[in-house]
Protein backbone atom coordinates (compact mmCIF):
# COMPACT_ATOMS: atom_id res chain seq x y z
CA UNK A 1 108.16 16.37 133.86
CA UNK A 2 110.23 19.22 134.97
CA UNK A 3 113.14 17.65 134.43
CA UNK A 4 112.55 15.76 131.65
CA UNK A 5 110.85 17.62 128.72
CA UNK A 6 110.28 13.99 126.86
CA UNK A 7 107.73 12.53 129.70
CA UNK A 8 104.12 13.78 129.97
CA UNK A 9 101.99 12.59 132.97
CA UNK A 10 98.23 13.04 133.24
CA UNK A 11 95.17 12.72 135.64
CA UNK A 12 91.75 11.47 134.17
CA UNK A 13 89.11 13.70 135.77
CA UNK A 14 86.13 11.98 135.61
CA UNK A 15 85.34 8.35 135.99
CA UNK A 16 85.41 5.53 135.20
CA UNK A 17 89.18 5.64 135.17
CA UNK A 18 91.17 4.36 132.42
CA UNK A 19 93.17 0.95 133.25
CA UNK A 20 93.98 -0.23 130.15
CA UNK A 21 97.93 -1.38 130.66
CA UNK A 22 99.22 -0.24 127.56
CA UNK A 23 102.58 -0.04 126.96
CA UNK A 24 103.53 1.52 123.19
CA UNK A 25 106.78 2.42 121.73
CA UNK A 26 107.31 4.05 118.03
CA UNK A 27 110.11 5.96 116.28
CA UNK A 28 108.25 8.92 115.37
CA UNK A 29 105.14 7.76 115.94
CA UNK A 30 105.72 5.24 112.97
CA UNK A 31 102.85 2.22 112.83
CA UNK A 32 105.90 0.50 110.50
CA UNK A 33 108.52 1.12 113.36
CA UNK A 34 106.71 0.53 116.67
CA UNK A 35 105.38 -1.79 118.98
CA UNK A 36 102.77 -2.18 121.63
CA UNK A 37 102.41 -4.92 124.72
CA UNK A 38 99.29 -4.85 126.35
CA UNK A 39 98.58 -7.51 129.51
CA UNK A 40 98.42 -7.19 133.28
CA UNK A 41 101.23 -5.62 134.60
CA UNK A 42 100.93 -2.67 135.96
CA UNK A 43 103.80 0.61 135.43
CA UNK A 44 105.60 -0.22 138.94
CA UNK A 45 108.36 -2.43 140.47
CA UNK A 46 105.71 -5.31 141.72
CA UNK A 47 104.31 -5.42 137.76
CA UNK A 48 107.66 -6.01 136.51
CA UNK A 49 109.49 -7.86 138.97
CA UNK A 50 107.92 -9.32 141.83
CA UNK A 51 104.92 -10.51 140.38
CA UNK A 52 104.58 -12.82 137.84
CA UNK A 53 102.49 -10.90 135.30
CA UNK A 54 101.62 -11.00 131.00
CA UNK A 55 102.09 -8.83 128.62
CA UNK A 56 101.46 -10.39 125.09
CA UNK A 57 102.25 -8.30 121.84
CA UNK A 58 99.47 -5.97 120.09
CA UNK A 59 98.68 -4.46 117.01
CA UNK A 60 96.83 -1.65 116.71
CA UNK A 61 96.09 0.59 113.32
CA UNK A 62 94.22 2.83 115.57
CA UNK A 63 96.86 3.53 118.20
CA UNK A 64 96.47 7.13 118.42
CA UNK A 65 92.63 6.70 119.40
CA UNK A 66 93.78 4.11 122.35
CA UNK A 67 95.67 7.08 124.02
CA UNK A 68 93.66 9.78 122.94
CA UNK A 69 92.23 9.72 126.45
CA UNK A 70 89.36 13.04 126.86
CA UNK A 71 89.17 15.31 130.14
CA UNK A 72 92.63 15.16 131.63
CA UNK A 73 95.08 17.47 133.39
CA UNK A 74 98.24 17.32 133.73
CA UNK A 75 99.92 16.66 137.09
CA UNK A 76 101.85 20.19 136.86
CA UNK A 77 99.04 22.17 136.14
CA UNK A 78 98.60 24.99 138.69
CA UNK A 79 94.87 24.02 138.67
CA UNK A 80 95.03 20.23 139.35
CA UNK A 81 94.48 19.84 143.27
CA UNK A 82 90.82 22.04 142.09
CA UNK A 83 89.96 18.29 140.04
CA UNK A 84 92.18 15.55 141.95
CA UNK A 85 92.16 14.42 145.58
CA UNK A 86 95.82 13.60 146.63
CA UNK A 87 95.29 11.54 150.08
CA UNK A 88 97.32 12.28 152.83
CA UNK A 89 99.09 9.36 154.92
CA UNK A 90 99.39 9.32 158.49
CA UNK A 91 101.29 6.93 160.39
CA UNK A 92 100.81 5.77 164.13
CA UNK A 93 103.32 4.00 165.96
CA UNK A 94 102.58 3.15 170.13
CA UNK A 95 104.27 -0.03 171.24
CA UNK A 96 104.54 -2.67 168.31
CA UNK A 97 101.73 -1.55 166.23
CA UNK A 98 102.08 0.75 163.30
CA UNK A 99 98.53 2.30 161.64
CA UNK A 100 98.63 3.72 158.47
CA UNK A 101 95.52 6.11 157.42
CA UNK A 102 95.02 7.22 153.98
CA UNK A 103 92.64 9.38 153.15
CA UNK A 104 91.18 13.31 153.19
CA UNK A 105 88.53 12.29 155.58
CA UNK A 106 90.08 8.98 156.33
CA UNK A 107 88.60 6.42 154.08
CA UNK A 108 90.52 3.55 154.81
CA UNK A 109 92.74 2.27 157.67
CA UNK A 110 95.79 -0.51 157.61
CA UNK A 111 97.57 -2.14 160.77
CA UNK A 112 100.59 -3.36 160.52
CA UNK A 113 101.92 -5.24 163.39
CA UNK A 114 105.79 -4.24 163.57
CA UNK A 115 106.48 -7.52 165.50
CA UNK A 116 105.18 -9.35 162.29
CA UNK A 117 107.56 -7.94 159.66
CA UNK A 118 111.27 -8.26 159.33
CA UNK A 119 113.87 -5.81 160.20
CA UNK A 120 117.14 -5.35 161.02
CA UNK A 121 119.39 -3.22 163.32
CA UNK A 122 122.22 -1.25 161.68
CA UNK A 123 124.75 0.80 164.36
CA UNK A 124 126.06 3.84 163.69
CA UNK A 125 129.02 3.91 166.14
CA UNK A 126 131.93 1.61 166.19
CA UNK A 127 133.82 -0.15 169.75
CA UNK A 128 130.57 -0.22 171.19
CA UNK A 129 129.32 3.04 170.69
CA UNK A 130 132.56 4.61 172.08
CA UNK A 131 133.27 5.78 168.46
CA UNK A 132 132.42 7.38 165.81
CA UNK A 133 133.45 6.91 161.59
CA UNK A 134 135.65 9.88 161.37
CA UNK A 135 134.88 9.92 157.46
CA UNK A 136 131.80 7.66 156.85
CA UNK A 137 128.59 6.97 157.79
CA UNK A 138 127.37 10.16 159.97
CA UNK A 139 130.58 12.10 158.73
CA UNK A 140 130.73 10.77 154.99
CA UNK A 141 131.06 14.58 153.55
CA UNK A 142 133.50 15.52 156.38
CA UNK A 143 136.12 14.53 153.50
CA UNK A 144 137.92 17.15 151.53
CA UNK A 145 136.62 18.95 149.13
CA UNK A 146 132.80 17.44 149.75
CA UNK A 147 129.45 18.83 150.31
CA UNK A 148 130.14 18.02 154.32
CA UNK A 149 126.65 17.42 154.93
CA UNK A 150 126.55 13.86 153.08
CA UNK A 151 125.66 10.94 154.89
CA UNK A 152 124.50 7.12 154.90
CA UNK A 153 123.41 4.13 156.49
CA UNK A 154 125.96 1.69 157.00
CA UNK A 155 124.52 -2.23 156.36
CA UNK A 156 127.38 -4.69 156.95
CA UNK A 157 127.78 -7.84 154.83
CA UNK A 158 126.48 -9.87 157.33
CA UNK A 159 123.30 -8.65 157.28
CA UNK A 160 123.51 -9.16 153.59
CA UNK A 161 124.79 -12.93 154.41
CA UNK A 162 122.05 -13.64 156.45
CA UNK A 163 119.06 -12.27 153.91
CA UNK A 164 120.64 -11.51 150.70
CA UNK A 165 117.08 -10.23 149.28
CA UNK A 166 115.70 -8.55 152.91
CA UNK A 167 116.84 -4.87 150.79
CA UNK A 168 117.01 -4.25 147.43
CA UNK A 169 119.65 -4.40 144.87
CA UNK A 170 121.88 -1.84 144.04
CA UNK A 171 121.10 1.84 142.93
CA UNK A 172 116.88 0.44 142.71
CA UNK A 173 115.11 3.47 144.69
CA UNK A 174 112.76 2.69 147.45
CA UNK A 175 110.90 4.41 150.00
CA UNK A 176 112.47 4.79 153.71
CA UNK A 177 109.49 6.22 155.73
CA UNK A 178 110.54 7.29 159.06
CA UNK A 179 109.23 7.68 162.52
CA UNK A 180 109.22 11.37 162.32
CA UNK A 181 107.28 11.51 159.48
CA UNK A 182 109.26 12.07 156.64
CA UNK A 183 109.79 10.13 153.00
CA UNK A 184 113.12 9.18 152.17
CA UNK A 185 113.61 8.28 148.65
CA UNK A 186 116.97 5.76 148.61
CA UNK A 187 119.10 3.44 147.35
CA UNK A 188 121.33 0.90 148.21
CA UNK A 189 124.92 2.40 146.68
CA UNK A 190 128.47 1.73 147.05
CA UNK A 191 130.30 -1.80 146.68
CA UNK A 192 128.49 -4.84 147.97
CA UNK A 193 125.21 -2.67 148.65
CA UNK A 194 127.30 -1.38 151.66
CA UNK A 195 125.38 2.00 152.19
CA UNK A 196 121.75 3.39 152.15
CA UNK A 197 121.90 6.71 150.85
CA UNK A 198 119.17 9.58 149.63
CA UNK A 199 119.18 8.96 146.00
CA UNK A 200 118.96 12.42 144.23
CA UNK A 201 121.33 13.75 147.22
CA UNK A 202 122.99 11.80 149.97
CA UNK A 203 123.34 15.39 151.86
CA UNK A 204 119.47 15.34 152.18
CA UNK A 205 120.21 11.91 154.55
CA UNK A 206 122.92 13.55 156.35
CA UNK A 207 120.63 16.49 156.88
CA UNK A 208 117.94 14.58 158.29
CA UNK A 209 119.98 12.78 160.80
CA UNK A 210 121.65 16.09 161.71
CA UNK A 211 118.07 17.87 162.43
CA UNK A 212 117.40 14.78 164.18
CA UNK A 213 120.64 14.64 166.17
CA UNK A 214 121.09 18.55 166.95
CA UNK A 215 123.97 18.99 165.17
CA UNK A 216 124.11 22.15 163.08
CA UNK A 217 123.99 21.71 159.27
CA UNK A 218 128.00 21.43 157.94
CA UNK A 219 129.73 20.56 161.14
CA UNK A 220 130.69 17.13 162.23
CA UNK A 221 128.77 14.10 164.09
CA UNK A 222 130.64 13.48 167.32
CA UNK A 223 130.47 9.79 169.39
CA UNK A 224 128.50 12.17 172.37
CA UNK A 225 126.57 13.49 169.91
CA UNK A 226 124.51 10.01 168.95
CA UNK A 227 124.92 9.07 172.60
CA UNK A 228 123.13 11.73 173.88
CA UNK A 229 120.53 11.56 171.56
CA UNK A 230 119.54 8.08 173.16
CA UNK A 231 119.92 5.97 170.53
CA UNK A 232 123.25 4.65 168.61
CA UNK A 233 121.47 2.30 165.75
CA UNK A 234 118.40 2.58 163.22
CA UNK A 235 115.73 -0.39 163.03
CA UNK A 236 114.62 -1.27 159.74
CA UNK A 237 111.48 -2.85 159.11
CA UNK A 238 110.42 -4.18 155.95
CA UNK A 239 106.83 -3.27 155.25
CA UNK A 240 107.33 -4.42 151.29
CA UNK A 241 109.67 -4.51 148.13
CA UNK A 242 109.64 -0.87 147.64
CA UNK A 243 108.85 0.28 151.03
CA UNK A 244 110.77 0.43 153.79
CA UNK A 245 110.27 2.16 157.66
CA UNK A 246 112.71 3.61 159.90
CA UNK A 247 112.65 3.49 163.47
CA UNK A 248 114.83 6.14 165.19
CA UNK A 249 112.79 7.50 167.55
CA UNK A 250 112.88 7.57 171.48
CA UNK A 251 109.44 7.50 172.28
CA UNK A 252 105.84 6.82 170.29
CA UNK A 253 105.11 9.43 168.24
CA UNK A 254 102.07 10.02 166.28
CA UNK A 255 103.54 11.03 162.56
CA UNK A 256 101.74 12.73 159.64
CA UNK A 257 103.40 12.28 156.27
């Protein structure tokens, strides 16, 4: 909403909630020049493409009453964690297992085993790890002119070849949740989906890896650099369409996002 002065988002208050599915556009709020689809797909990537849902055409004289929608605030309001509970996630990773709590006194618990979901290993050294892109991956803003904090994931086209639709397609955000805690929003980028990058600012993934690497913020990734660290590739699991988690971690930590 701060960015866009042409979308308004609101919390309902009170309950019941509304889940109505509505989905109405007009050209100045014209009956004559609009139209309105209601049906069961929800405002998300799984209601609109990986789920097969309905949405049949409506017609509604009273349109103005359907969204007229009482006791709401909206989501930048100064006042609005006073009315709405925003859960916090925390993630558990020991061995193989990864628990993910949700809740402000944690109402509900999920287990995901990691050995039951797919993944993949991407390197981020070249000659087996005895070098390092000098302009890419780790080093991708250590070109020029550019911010030199920029960064990526490099995914080769054989991981592509081997599961075409294991990530998604190209410049469609997801989440990358990581071991440490943090939430990366992404996208694949650059020709043949060759990269994962931070979508609003692929310095924020070069960043992170630096914090994580102890290299200071501006200088260049070095071979000894990812060596030391103890580990020279990222795992990738894939927990579902939009969500993604990151193993780059040396040990089994317990992680609060």
């Amino acid at each position: 909403m701060n960015e866009n002065q042409r979308i308004s988002i609101n919390y309902q208050k009170s309950l019941p909630g509304v889940h109505t599915k509505i989905y109405y556009w007009a050209n100045g709020r014209l009956l004559n020049d609009s139209i309105t689809f209601i049906g069961s797909a929800n405002f998300s990537w799984n209601g609109f493409r990986d789920q097969r849902e309905l949405l049949a055409q409506a017609y509604y004289t009273n349109i103005d009453d359907v969204f007229n929608v009482t006791d709401t605030i909206s989501c930048i309001d100064p006042d609005v964690e006073d009315h709405i509970n925003f859960y916090n996630v925390t993630i558990e990773r020991q061995n193989d297992t990864l628990e993910i709590q949700a809740g402000i006194e944690v109402t509900h618990t999920k287990t995901a085993n990691l050995q039951n979901l797919e993944y993949v290993d991407l390197p981020l050294l070249l000659q087996n790890d005895t070098a390092i892109q000098e302009r890419a991956v780790l080093n991708w803003g250590q070109r020029g002119n550019q911010e030199p904090n920029q960064a990526y994931i490099p995914v080769s086209a054989r991981v592509h070849q081997q599961d075409p639709d294991f990530f998604t397609p190209l410049e469609q955000p997801f989440t990358l949740i990581t071991d440490d805690g943090q939430q990366l929003i992404c996208t694949m980028a650059q020709q043949n989906r060759k990269a994962i990058q931070t979508s609003e600012n692929n310095s924020i993934m070069g960043r992170y890896f630096k914090e994580r690497l102890g290299v200071p913020f501006g200088a260049r990734v070095d071979v000894q650099d990812v060596v030391d660290y103890g580990r020279t590739s990222v795992r990738i699991y894939k927990i579902d369409s939009e969500t993604y988690f990151k193993d780059f971690g040396v040990d089994s930590p317990v992680i609060e996002v």
